[in-house]
Protein backbone atom coordinates (compact mmCIF):
# COMPACT_ATOMS: atom_id res chain seq x y z
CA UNK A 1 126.70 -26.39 -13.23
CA UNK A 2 123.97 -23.70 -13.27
CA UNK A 3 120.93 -24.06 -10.12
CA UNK A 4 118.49 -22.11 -9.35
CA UNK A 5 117.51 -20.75 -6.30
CA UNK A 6 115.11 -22.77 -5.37
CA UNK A 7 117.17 -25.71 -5.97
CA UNK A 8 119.90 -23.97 -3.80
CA UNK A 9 117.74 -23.98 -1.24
CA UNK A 10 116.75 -27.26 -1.05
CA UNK A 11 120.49 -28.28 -1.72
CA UNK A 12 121.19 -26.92 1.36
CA UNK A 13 118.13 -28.43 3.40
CA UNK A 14 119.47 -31.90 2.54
CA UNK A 15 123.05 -31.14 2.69
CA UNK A 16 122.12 -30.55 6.45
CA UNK A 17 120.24 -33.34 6.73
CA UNK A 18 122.55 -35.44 5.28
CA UNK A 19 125.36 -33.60 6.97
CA UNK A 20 123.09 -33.38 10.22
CA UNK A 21 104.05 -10.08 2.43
CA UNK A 22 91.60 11.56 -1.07
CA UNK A 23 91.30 14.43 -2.57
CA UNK A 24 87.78 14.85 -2.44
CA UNK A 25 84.38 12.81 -2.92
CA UNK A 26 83.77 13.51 -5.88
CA UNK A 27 87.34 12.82 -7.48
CA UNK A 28 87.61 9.96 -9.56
CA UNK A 29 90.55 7.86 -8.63
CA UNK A 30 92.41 5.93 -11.42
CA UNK A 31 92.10 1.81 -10.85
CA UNK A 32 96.02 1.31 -10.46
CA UNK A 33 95.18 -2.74 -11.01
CA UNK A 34 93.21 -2.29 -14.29
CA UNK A 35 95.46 -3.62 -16.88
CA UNK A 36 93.86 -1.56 -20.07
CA UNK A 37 94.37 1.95 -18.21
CA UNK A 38 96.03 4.13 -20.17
CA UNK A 39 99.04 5.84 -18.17
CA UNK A 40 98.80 9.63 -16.84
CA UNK A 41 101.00 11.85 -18.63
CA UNK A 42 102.79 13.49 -15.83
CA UNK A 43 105.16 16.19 -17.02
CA UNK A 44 108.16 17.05 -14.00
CA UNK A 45 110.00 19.83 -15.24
CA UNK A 46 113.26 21.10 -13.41
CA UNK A 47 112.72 22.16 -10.20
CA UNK A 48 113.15 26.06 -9.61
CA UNK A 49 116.16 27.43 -7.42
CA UNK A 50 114.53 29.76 -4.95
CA UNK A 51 118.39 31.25 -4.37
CA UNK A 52 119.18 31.42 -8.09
CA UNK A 53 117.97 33.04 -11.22
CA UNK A 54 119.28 32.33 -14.69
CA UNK A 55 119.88 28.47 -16.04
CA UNK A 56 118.40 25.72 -13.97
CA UNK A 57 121.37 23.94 -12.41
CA UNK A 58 122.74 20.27 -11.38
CA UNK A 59 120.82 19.32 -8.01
CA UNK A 60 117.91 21.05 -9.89
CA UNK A 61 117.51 18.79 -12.36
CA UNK A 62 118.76 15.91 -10.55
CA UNK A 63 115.29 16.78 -8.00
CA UNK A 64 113.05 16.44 -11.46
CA UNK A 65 114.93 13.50 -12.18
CA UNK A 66 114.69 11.41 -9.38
CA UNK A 67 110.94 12.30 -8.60
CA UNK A 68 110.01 11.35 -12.35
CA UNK A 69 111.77 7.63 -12.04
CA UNK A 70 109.76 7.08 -8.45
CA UNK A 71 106.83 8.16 -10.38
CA UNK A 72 107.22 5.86 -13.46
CA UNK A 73 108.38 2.95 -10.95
CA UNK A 74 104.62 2.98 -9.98
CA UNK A 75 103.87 1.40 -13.82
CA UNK A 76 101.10 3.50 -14.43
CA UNK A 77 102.72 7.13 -14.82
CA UNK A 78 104.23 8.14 -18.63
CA UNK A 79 106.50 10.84 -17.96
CA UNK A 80 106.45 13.76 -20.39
CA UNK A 81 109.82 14.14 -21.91
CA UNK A 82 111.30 17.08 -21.75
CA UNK A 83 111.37 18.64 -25.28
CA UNK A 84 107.83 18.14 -25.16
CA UNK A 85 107.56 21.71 -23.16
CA UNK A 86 110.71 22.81 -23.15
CA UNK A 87 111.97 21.45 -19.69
CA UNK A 88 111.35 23.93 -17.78
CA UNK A 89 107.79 26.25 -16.55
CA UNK A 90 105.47 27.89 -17.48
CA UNK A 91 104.79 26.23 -20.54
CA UNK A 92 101.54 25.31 -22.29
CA UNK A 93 100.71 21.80 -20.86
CA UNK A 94 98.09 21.08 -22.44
CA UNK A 95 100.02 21.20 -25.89
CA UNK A 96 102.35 18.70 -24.81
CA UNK A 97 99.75 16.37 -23.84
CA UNK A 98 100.64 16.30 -19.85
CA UNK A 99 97.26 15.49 -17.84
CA UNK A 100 99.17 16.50 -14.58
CA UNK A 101 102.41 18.69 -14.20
CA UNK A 102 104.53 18.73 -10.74
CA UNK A 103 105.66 21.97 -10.12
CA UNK A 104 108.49 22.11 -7.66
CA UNK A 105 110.69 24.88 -5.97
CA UNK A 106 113.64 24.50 -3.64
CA UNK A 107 116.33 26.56 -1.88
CA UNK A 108 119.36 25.01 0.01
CA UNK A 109 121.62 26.28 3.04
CA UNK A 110 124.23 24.43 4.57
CA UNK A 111 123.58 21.08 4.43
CA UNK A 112 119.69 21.68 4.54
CA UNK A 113 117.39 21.73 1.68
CA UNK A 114 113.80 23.06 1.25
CA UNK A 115 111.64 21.81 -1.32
CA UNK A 116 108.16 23.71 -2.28
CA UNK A 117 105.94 20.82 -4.67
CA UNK A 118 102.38 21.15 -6.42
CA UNK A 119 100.65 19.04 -8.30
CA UNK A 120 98.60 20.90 -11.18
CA UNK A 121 95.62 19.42 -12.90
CA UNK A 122 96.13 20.52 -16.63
CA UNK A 123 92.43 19.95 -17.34
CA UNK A 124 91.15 21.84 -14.73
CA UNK A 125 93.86 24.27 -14.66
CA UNK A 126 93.88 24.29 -10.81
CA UNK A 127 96.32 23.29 -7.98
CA UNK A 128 95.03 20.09 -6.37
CA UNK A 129 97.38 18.74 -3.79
CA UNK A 130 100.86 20.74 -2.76
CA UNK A 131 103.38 19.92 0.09
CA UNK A 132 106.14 21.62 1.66
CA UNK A 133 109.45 19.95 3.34
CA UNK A 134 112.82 20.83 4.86
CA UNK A 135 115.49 17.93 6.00
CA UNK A 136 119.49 17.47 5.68
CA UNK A 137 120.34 17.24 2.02
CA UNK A 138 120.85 13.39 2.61
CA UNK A 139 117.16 12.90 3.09
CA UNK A 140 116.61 14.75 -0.48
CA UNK A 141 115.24 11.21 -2.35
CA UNK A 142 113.32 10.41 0.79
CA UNK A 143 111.72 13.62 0.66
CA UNK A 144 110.99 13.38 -2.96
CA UNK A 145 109.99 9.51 -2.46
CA UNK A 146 107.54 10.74 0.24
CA UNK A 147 105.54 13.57 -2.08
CA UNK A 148 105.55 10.86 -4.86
CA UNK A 149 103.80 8.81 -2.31
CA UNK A 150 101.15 11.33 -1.66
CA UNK A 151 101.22 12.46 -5.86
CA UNK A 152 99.75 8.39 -6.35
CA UNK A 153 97.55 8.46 -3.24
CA UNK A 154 95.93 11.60 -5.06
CA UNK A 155 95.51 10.30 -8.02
CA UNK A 156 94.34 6.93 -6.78
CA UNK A 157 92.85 6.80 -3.66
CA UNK A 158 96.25 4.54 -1.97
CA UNK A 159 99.07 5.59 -0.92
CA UNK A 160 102.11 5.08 -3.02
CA UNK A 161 105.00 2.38 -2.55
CA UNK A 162 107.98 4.89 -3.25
CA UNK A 163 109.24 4.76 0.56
CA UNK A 164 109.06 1.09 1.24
CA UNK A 165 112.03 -0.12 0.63
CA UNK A 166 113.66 -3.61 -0.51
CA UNK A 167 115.99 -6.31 0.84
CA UNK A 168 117.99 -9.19 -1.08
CA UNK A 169 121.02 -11.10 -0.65
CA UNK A 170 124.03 -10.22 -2.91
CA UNK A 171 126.55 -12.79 -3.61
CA UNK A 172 130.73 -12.38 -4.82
CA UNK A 173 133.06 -14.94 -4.80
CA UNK A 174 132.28 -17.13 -1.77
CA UNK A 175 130.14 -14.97 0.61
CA UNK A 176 126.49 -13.83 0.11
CA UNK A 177 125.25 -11.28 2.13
CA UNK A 178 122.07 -8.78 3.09
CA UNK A 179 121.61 -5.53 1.41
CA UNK A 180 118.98 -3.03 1.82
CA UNK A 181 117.82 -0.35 -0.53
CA UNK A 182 115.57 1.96 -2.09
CA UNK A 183 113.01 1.31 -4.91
CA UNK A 184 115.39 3.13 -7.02
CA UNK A 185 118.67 1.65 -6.01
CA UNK A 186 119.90 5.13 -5.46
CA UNK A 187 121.17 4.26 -2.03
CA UNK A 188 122.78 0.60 -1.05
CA UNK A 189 123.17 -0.32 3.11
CA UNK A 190 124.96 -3.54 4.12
CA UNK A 191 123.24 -5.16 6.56
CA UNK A 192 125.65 -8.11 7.46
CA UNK A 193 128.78 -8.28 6.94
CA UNK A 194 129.16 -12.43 8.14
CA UNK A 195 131.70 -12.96 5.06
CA UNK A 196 129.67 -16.32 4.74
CA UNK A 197 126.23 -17.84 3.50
CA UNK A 198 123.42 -15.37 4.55
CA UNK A 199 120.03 -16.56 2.91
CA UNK A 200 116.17 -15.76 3.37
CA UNK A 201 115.93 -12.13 5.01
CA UNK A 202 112.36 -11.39 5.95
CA UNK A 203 110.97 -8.18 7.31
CA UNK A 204 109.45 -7.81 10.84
CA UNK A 205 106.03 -6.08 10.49
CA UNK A 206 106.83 -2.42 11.17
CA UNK A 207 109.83 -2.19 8.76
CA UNK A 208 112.03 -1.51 11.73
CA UNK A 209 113.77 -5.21 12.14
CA UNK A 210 115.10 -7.71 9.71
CA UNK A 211 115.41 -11.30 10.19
CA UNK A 212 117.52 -13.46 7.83
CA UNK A 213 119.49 -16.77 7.96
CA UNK A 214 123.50 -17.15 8.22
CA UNK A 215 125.74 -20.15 8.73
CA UNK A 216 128.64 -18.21 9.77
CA UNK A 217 128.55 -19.73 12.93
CA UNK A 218 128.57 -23.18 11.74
CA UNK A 219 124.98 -24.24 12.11
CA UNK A 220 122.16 -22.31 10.54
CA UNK A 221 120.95 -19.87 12.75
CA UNK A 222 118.03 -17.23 12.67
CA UNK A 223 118.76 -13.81 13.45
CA UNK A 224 117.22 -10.13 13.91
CA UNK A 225 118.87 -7.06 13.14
CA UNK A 226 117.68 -3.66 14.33
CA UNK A 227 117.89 -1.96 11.13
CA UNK A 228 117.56 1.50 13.02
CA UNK A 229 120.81 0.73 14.44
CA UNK A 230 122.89 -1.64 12.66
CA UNK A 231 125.10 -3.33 15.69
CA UNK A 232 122.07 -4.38 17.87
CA UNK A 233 121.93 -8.03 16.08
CA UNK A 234 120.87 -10.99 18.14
CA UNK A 235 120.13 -15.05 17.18
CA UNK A 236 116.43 -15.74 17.86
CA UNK A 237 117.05 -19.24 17.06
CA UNK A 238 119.99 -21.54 17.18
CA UNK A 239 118.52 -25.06 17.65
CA UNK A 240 120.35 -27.51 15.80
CA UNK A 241 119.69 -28.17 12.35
CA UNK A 242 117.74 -25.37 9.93
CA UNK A 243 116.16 -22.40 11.46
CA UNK A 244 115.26 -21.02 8.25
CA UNK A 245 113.28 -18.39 6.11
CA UNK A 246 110.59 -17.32 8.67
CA UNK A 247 107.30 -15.67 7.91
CA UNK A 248 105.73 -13.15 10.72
CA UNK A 249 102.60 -12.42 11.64
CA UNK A 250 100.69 -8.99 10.88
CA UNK A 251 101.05 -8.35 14.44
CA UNK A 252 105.18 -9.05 14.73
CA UNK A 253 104.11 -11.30 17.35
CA UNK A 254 104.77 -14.74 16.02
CA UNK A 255 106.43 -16.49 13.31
CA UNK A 256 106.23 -19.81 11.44
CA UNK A 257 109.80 -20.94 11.04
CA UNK A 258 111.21 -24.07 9.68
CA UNK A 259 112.96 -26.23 11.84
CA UNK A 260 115.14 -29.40 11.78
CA UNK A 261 115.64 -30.04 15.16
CA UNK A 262 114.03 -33.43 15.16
CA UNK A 263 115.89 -34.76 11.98
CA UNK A 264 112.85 -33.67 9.56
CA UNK A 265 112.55 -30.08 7.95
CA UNK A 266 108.76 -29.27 9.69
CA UNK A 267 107.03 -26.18 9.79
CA UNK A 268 106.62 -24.28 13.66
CA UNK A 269 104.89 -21.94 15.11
CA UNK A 270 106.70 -19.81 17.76
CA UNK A 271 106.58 -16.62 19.09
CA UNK A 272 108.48 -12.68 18.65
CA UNK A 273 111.18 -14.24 21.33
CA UNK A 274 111.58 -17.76 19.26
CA UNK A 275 110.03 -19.75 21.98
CA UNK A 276 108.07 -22.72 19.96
CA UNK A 277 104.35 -22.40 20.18
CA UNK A 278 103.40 -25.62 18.11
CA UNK A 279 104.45 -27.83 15.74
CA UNK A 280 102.46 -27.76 12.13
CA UNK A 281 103.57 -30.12 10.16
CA UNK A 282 104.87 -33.51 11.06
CA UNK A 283 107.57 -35.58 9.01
CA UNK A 284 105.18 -35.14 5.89
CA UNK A 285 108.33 -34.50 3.49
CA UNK A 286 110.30 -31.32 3.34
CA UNK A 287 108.16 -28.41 4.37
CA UNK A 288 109.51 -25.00 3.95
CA UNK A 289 108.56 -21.66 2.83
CA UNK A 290 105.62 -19.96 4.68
CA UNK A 291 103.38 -17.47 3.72
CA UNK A 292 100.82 -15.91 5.64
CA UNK A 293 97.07 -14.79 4.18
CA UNK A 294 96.53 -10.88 5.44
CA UNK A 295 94.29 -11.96 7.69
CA UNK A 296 95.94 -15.13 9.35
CA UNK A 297 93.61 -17.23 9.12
CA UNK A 298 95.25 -19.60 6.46
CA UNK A 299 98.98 -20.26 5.97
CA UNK A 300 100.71 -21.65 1.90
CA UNK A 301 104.08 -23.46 2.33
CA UNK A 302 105.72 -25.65 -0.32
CA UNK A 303 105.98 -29.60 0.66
CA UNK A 304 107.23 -32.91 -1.50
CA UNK A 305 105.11 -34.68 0.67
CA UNK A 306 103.90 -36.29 -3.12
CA UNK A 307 107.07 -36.79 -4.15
CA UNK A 308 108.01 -33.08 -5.89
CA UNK A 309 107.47 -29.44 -4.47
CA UNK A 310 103.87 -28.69 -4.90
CA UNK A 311 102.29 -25.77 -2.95
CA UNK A 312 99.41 -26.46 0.49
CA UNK A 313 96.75 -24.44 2.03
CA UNK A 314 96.54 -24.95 5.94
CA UNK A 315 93.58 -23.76 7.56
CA UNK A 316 95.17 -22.18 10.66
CA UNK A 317 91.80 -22.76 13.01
CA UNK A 318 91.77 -26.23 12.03
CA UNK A 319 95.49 -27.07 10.87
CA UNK A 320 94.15 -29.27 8.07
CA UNK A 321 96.04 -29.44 4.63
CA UNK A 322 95.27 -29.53 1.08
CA UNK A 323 97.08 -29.01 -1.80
CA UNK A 324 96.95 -26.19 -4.23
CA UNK A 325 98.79 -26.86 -7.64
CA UNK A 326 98.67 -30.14 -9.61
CA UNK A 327 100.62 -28.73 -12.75
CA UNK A 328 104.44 -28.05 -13.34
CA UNK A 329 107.18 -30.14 -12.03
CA UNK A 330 107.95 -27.89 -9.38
CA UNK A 331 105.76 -25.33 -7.67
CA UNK A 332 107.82 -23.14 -5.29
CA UNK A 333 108.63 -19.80 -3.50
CA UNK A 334 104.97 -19.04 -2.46
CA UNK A 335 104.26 -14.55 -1.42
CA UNK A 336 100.78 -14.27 -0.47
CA UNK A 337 99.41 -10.84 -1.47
CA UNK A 338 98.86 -8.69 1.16
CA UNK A 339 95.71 -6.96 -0.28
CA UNK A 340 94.06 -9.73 -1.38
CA UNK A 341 93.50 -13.50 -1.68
CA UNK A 342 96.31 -14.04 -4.71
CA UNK A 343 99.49 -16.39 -4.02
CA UNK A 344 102.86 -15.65 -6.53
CA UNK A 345 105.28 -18.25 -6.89
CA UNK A 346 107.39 -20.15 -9.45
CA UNK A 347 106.69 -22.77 -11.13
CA UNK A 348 109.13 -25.26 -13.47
CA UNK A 349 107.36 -25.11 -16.70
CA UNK A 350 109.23 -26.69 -19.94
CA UNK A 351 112.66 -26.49 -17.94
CA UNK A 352 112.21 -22.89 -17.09
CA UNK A 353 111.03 -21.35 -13.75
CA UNK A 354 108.06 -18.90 -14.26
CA UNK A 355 105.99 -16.78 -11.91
CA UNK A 356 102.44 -17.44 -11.24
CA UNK A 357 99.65 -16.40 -9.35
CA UNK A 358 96.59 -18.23 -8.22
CA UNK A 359 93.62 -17.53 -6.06
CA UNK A 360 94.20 -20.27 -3.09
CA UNK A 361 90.09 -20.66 -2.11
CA UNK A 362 89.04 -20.81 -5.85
CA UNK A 363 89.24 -23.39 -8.05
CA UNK A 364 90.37 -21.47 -11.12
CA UNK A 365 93.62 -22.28 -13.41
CA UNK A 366 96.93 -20.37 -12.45
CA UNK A 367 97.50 -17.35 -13.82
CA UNK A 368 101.08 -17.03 -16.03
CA UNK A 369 102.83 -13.86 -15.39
CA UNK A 370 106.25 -13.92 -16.69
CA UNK A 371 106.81 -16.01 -20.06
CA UNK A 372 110.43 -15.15 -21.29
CA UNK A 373 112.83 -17.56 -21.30
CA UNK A 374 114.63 -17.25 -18.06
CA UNK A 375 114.16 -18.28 -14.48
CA UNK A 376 112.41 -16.32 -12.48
CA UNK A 377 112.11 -17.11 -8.76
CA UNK A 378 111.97 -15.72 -5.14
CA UNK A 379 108.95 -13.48 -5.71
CA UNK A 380 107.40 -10.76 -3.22
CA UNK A 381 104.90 -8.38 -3.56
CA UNK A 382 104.72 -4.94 -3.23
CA UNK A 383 103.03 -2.77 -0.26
CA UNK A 384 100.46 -1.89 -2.53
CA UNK A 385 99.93 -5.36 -4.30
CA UNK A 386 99.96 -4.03 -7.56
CA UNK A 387 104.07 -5.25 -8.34
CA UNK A 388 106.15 -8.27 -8.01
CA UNK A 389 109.84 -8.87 -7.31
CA UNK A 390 111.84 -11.52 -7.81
CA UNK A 391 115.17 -12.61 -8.95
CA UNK A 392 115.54 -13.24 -12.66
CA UNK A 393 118.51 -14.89 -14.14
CA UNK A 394 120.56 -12.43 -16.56
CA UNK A 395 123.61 -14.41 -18.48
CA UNK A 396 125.20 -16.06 -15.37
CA UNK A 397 124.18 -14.41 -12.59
CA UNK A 398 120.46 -13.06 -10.99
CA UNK A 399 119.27 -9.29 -10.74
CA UNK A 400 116.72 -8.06 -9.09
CA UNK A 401 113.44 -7.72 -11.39
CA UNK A 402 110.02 -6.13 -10.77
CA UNK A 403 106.69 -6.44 -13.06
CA UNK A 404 103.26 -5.56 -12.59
CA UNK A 405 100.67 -8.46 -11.70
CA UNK A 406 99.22 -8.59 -14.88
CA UNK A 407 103.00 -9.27 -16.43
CA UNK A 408 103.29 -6.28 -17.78
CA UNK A 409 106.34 -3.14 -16.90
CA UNK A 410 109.13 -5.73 -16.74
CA UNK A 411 112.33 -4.00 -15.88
CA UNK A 412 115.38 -4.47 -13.95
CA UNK A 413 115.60 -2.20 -11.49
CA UNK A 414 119.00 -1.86 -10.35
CA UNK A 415 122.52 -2.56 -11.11
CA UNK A 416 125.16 -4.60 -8.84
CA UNK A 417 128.50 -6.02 -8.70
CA UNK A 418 127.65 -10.01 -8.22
CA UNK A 419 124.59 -11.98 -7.72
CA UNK A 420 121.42 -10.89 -6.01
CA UNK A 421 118.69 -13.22 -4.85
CA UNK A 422 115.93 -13.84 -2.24
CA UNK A 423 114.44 -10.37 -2.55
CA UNK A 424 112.16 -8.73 -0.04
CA UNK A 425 109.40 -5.94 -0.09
CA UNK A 426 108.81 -4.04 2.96
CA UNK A 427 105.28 -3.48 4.07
């Protein structure tokens, strides 16, 4: 019998129970969230081999390669194909249509690599942002992910998402576990290794630590990995019942969490050490999945206080409710923006789980992203706010998705053995 994620998750709630997110002034910067914006043509031709002369070789074009996908990840970058100037520079860039070329050098010894990158603006024929670097040849995508960063923060006034990095569960066979990874997918780290249910990872503010959910021990613990060193993992909380899917703070220093401890799934407020602060919500139904508004003063979670799981607005100086969506038979999964005052979640629509976005303090109809016929749940948002995750079902199993806000750039974006859900964006 196909579920859904969201149903899993509640299935397991009540199982229990049952059981027990410049260049200069006068620059114009492209408006990354305008949906009618044409794309830059960005041409990356094969980087040049400082040691080498002759035909460009493997690593060289593997450098062009991987800079042009981080680039296009961004959804507003078209990257000039290659026979369009030959591949390789000097060529005439205007003629192939490229309003920006990258122009990038690198020379290699040992196991350390150089790399020499400029950014030229066709139009003005003039360099107008170059950067040099030197790490281990390991750290060659990071480096590359880096100068993309900077590439988008030139041409748009913020700083690119290429180095944040994402986290979702992957599931085979019995076991579901944490994985961590790069916009790309070009690198894959196993975080636990609990051959057992591991569900919900959240990122600590920072990027550094990673929180997430396993049963392994036989009641549903919270725990917190140092993800700078893999074997420094320790349980936050262990009270009986659910400790589940927490959302932190801007600060790192406090969490809401939910909590079963007193026979009810309620929503708490406790602090970086998992000492309870307050209780929020008080046997009003099921009440799970926290979100936080940028600036703390509000909190979304998902409740079937009336009966189904509809999304509520708490007003964190005041800790009174209301509710937020009235249509679809389910409203879950709530990621609150971290730029600006915009809520993704999924919503049951027809039999099929969609993404949507509303503005929580407005009263203005939901906005439909995603309209295909598949389920799409678990979303998160990107560093930037300009992208949404979330795990789509493809044939029998989930992959991990991304689109832009305004439902456009759809795309898987990376390939596993197995099931992935519950994805993450680091901010």
């Amino acid at each position: 019998m196909k579920t859904t994620t969201f149903r899993n998750l509640f299935f397991f709630i009540l199982l229990f129970i049952v059981a027990e997110k410049a260049i200069g002034a006068e620059r114009v910067y492209l408006d990354i969230t305008a949906s009618e914006t044409r794309k830059i043509n960005i041409a990356v031709p094969v980087f040049q081999n400082k040691n080498l002369s002759g035909q460009p070789n493997v690593i060289a074009r593997e450098l062009a390669d991987t800079l042009s996908n981080a680039l296009k990840f961004h959804g507003i970058i078209s990257i000039i194909s290659s026979p369009g100037y030959g591949g390789n520079e000097p060529a005439d860039w205007k003629k192939s249509g490229a309003d920006y070329a990258v122009l990038g050098q690198y020379e290699m010894n040992s196991d350390v690599i150089k790399l020499e990158m400029r950014l030229l603006d066709v139009a003005g024929d003039e360099i107008i942002m170059g950067k040099s670097f030197s790490g281990s040849t390991a750290q060659k995508e990071q480096i590359l992910f880096k100068f993309c960063d900077n590439v988008i923060e030139t041409l748009t006034g913020k700083p690119g998402i290429a180095t944040s990095r994402i986290v979702f569960v992957n599931g085979e066979k019995n076991t579901k576990e944490v994985y961590l990874t790069d916009i790309l997918g070009t690198r894959f780290r196993q975080i636990t290794r609990h051959k057992h249910l591991t569900v919900s990872p959240r990122f600590v503010p920072g990027g550094n630590f990673l929180t997430y959910t396993s049963y392994h021990s036989g009641n549903q613990n919270l725990y917190i990995t140092d993800l700078r060193q893999d074997k420094i993992t320790r349980v936050i909380s262990r009270r009986k019942g659910l400790n589940l899917a927490p959302a932190w703070a801007a600060d790192g220093q406090s969490m809401v969490l939910t909590l079963s401890t007193n026979g009810n799934p309620d929503l708490y407020l406790l602090n970086a050490a998992g000492e309870i602060i307050e209780q929020l919500t008080d046997r009003a139904g099921i009440n799970v999945s926290p979100t936080w508004s940028p600036d703390g003063s509000h909190l979304v979670f998902v409740s079937d206080r009336s009966g189904k799981p509809q999304l509520y607005l708490m007003d964190m100086r005041t800790r009174k409710v209301q509710r937020l969506t009235f249509e679809g038979s389910e409203n879950a999964e709530p990621s609150w923006s971290p730029t600006e005052d915009l809520i993704v979640y999924s919503s049951l629509r027809d039999g099929v789980y969609q993404l949507f976005t509303l503005n929580p303090y407005k009263n203005i109809a939901p906005v439909q992203v995603t309209d295909d016929l598949s389920y799409h749940e678990a979303p998160s948002w990107s560093p930037d706010g300009n992208q949404i995750i979330f795990a789509k079902r493809d044939g029998k199993k989930n992959q991990i998705y991304g689109i832009m806000k305004n439902g456009s750039f759809q795309r898987r974006l990376f390939t596993l053995p197995g099931s992935q859900n519950y994805p993450q964006w680091s901010r």
